[in-house]
C-alpha atoms as a PDB file:
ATOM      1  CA  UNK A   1     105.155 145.006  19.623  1.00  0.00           C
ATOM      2  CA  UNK A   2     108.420 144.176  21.285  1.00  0.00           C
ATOM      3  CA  UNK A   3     109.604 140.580  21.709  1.00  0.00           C
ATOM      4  CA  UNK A   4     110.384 139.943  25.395  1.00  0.00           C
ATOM      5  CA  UNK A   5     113.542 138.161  25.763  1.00  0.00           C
ATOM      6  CA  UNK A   6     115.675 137.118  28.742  1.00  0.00           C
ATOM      7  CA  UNK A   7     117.051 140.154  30.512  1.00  0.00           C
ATOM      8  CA  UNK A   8     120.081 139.616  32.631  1.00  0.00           C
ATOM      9  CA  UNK A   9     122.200 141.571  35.197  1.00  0.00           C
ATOM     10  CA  UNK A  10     120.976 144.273  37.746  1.00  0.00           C
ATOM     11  CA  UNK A  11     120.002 147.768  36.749  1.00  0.00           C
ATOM     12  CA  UNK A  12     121.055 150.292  38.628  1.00  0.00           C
ATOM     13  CA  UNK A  13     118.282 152.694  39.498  1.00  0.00           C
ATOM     14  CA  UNK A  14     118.392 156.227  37.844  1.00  0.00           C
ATOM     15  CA  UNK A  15     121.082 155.421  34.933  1.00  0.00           C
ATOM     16  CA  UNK A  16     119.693 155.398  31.406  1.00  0.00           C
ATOM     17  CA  UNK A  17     121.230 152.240  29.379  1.00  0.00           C
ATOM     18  CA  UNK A  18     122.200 152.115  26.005  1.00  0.00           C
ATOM     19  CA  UNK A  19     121.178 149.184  23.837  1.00  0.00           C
ATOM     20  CA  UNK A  20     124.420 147.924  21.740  1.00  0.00           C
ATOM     21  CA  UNK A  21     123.101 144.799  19.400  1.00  0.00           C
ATOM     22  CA  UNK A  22     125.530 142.109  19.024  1.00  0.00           C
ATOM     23  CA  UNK A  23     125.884 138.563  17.167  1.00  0.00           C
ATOM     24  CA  UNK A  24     127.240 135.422  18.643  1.00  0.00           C
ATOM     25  CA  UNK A  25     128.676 132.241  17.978  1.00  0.00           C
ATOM     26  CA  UNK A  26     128.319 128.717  19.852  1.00  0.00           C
ATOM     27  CA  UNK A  27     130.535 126.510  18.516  1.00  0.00           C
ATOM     28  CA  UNK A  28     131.578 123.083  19.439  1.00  0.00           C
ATOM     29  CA  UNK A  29     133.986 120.760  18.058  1.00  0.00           C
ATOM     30  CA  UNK A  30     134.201 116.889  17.924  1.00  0.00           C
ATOM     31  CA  UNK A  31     134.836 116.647  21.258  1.00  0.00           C
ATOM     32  CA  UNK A  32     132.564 118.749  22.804  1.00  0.00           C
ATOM     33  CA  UNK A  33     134.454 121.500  23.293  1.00  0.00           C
ATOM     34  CA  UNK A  34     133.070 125.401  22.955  1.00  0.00           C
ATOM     35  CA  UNK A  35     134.857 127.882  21.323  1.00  0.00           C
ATOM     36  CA  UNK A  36     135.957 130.757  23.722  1.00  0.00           C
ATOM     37  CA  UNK A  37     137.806 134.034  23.326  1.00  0.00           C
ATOM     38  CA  UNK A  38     140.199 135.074  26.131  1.00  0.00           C
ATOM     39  CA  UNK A  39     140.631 138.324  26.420  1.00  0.00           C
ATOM     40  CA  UNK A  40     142.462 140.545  29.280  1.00  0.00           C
ATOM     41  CA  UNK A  41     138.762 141.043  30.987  1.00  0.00           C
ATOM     42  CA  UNK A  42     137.839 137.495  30.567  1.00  0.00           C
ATOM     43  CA  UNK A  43     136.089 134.838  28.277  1.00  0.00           C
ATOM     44  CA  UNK A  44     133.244 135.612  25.787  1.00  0.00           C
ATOM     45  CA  UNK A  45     131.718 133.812  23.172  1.00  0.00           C
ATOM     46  CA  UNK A  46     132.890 134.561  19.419  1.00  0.00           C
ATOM     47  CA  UNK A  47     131.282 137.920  18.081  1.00  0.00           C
ATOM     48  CA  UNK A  48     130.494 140.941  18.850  1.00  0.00           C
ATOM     49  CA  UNK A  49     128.791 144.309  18.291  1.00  0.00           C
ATOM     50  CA  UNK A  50     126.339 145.067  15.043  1.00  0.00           C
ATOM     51  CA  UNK A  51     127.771 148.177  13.204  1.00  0.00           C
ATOM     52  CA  UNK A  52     125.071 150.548  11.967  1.00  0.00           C
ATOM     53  CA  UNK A  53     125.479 149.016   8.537  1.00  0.00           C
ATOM     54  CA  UNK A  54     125.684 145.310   8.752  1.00  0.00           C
ATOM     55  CA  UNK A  55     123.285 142.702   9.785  1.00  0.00           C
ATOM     56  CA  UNK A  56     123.465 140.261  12.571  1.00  0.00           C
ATOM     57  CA  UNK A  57     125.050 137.814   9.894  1.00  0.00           C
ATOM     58  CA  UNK A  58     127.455 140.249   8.016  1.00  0.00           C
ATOM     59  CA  UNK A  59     128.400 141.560  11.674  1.00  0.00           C
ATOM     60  CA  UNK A  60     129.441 137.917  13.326  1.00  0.00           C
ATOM     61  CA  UNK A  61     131.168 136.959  10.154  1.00  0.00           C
ATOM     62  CA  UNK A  62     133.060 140.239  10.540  1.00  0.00           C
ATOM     63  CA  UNK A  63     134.148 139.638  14.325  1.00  0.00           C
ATOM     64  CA  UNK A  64     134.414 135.771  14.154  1.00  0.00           C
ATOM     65  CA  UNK A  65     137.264 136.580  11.448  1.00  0.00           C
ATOM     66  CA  UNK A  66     138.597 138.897  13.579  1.00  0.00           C
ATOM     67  CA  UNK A  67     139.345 137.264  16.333  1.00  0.00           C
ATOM     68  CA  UNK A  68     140.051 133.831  15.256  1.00  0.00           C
ATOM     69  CA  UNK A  69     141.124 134.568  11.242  1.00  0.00           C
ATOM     70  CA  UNK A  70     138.729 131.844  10.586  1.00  0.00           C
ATOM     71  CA  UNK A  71     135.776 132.050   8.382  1.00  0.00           C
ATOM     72  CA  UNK A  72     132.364 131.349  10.284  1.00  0.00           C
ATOM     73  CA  UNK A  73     129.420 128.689   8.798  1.00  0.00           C
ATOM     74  CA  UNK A  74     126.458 129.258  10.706  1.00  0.00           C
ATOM     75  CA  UNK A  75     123.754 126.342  11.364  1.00  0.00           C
ATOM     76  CA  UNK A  76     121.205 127.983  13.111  1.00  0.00           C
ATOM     77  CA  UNK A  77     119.561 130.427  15.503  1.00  0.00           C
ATOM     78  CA  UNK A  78     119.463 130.315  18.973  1.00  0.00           C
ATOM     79  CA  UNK A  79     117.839 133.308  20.246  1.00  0.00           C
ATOM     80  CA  UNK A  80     118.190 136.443  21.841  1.00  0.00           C
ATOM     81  CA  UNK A  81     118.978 137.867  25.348  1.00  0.00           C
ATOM     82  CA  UNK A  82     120.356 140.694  26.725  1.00  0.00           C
ATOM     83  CA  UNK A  83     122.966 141.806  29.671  1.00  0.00           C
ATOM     84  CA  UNK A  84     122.633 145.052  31.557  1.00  0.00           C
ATOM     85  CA  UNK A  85     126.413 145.849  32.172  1.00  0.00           C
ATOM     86  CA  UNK A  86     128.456 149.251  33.525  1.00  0.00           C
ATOM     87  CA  UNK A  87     131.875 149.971  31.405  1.00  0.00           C
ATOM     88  CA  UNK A  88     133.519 151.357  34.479  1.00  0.00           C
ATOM     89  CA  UNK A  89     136.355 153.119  32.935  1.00  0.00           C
ATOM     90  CA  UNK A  90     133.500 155.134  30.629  1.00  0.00           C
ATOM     91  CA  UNK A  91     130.695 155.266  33.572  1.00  0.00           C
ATOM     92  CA  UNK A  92     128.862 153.530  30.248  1.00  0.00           C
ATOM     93  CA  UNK A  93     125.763 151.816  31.106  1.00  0.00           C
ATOM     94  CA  UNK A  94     125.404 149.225  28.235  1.00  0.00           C
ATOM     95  CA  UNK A  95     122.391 147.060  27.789  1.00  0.00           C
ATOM     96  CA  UNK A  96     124.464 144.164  25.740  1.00  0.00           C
ATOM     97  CA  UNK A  97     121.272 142.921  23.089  1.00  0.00           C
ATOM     98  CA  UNK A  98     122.974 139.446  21.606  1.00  0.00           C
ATOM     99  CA  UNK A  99     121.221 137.344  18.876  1.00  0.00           C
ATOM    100  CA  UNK A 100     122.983 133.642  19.320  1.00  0.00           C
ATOM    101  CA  UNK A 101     123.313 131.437  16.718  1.00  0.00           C
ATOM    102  CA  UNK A 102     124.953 127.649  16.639  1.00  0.00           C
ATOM    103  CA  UNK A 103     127.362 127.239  14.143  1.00  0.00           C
ATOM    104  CA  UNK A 104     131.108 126.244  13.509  1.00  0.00           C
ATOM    105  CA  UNK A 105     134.030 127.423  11.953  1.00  0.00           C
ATOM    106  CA  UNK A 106     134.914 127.643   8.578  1.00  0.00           C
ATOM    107  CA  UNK A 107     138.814 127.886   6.708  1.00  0.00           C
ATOM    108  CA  UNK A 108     141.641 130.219   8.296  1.00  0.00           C
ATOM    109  CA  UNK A 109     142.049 132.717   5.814  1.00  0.00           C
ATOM    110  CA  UNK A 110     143.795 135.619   7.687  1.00  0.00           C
ATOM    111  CA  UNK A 111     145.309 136.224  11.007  1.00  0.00           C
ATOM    112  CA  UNK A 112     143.420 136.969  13.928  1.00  0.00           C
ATOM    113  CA  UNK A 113     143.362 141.079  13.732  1.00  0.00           C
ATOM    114  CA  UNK A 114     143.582 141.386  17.362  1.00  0.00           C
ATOM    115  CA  UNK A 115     146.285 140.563  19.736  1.00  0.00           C
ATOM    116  CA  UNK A 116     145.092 140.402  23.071  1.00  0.00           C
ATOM    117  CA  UNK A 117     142.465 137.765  21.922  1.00  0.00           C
ATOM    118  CA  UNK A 118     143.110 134.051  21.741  1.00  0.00           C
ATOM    119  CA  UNK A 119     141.120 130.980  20.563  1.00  0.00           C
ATOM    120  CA  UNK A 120     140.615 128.376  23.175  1.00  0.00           C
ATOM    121  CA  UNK A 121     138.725 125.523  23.355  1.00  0.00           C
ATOM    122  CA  UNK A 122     137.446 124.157  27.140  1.00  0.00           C
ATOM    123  CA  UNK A 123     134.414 121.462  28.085  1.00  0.00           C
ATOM    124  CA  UNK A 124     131.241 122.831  28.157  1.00  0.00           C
ATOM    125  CA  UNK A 125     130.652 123.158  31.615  1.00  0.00           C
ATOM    126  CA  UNK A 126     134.136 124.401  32.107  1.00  0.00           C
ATOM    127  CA  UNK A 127     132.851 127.235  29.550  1.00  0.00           C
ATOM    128  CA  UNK A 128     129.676 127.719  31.492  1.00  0.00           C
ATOM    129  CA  UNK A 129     132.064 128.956  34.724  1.00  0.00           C
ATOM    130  CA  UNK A 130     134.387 131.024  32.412  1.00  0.00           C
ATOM    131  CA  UNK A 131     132.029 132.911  30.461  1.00  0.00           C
ATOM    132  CA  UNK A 132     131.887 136.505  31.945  1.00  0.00           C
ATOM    133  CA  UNK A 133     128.080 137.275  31.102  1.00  0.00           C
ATOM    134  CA  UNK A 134     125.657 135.642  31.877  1.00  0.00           C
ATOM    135  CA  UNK A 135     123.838 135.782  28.865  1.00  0.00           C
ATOM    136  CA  UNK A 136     126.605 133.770  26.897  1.00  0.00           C
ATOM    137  CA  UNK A 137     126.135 131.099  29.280  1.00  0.00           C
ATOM    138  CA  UNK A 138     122.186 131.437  28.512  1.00  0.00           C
ATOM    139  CA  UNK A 139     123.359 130.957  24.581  1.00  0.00           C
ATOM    140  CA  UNK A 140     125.576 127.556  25.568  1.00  0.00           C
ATOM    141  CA  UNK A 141     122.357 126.471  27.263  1.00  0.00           C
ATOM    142  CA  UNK A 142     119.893 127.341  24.528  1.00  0.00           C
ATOM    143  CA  UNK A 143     122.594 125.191  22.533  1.00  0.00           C
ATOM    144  CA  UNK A 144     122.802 122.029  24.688  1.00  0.00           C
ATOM    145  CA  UNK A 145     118.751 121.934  24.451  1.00  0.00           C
ATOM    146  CA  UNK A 146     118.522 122.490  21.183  1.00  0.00           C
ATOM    147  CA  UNK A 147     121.481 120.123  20.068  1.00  0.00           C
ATOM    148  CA  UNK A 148     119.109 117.244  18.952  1.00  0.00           C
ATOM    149  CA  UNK A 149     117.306 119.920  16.452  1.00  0.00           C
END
């Protein structure tokens, strides 16, 4: 049987979606801050997608060190959801399946890989506005009620 987990974004009728698994980070310093990447297209959370061979785990490990050069120690889970989403300049129809997970980063031990992306740290509910999907701003939520756990 198939978990049901919290499906956001509108399907467009008569398109077929493909399901692209991903892995997640929240992470929030001292101060309260969240961990974003800014990208051209916007802010996301840390991650990304799950390559056929790797695990959630391996897989956010992978991108968190991408993107940041950092090292990634992860605390615990915070669920799944999933975004339905179009890449326009593919005519793509993506159906984004994240597993979230609360954790915080580790030592820098490489430069960030890619150069359009950049660390930045902004107040929770100034990351709640950023955040391009809405199932990253599910995740920060998931986070904030789960904080005392």
């Amino acid at each position: 049987m198939k978990m049901a987990i919290p499906q956001f974004g509108k399907r467009v009728p008569g398109k077929v979606y493909i399901d692209r698994p991903g892995a997640y980070a929240v992470i929030v310093n001292e101060r309260g801050e969240v961990a974003l990447i800014r990208v051209p297209q916007g802010y996301f959370l840390p991650g990304g997608g799950i390559d056929p061979h790797e695990d959630a785990l391996a897989a956010l490990a992978r991108e968190v060190r991408e993107e940041t050069g950092h090292e990634v120690q992860v605390l615990r889970e915070l669920g799944w959801a999933s975004q339905l989403l179009v890449v326009r300049h593919e005519e793509l129809h993506l159906n984004k399946v994240g597993r979230f997970f609360a954790a915080r980063l580790g030592p820098k031990t490489q430069a960030p890989e890619e150069s359009d992306h950049s660390l930045e740290w902004l107040p929770m509910a100034e990351a709640k506005k950023r955040l391009r999907h809405e199932y990253q701003v599910w995740a920060l939520e998931q986070f904030e009620s789960s904080a005392g756990t």
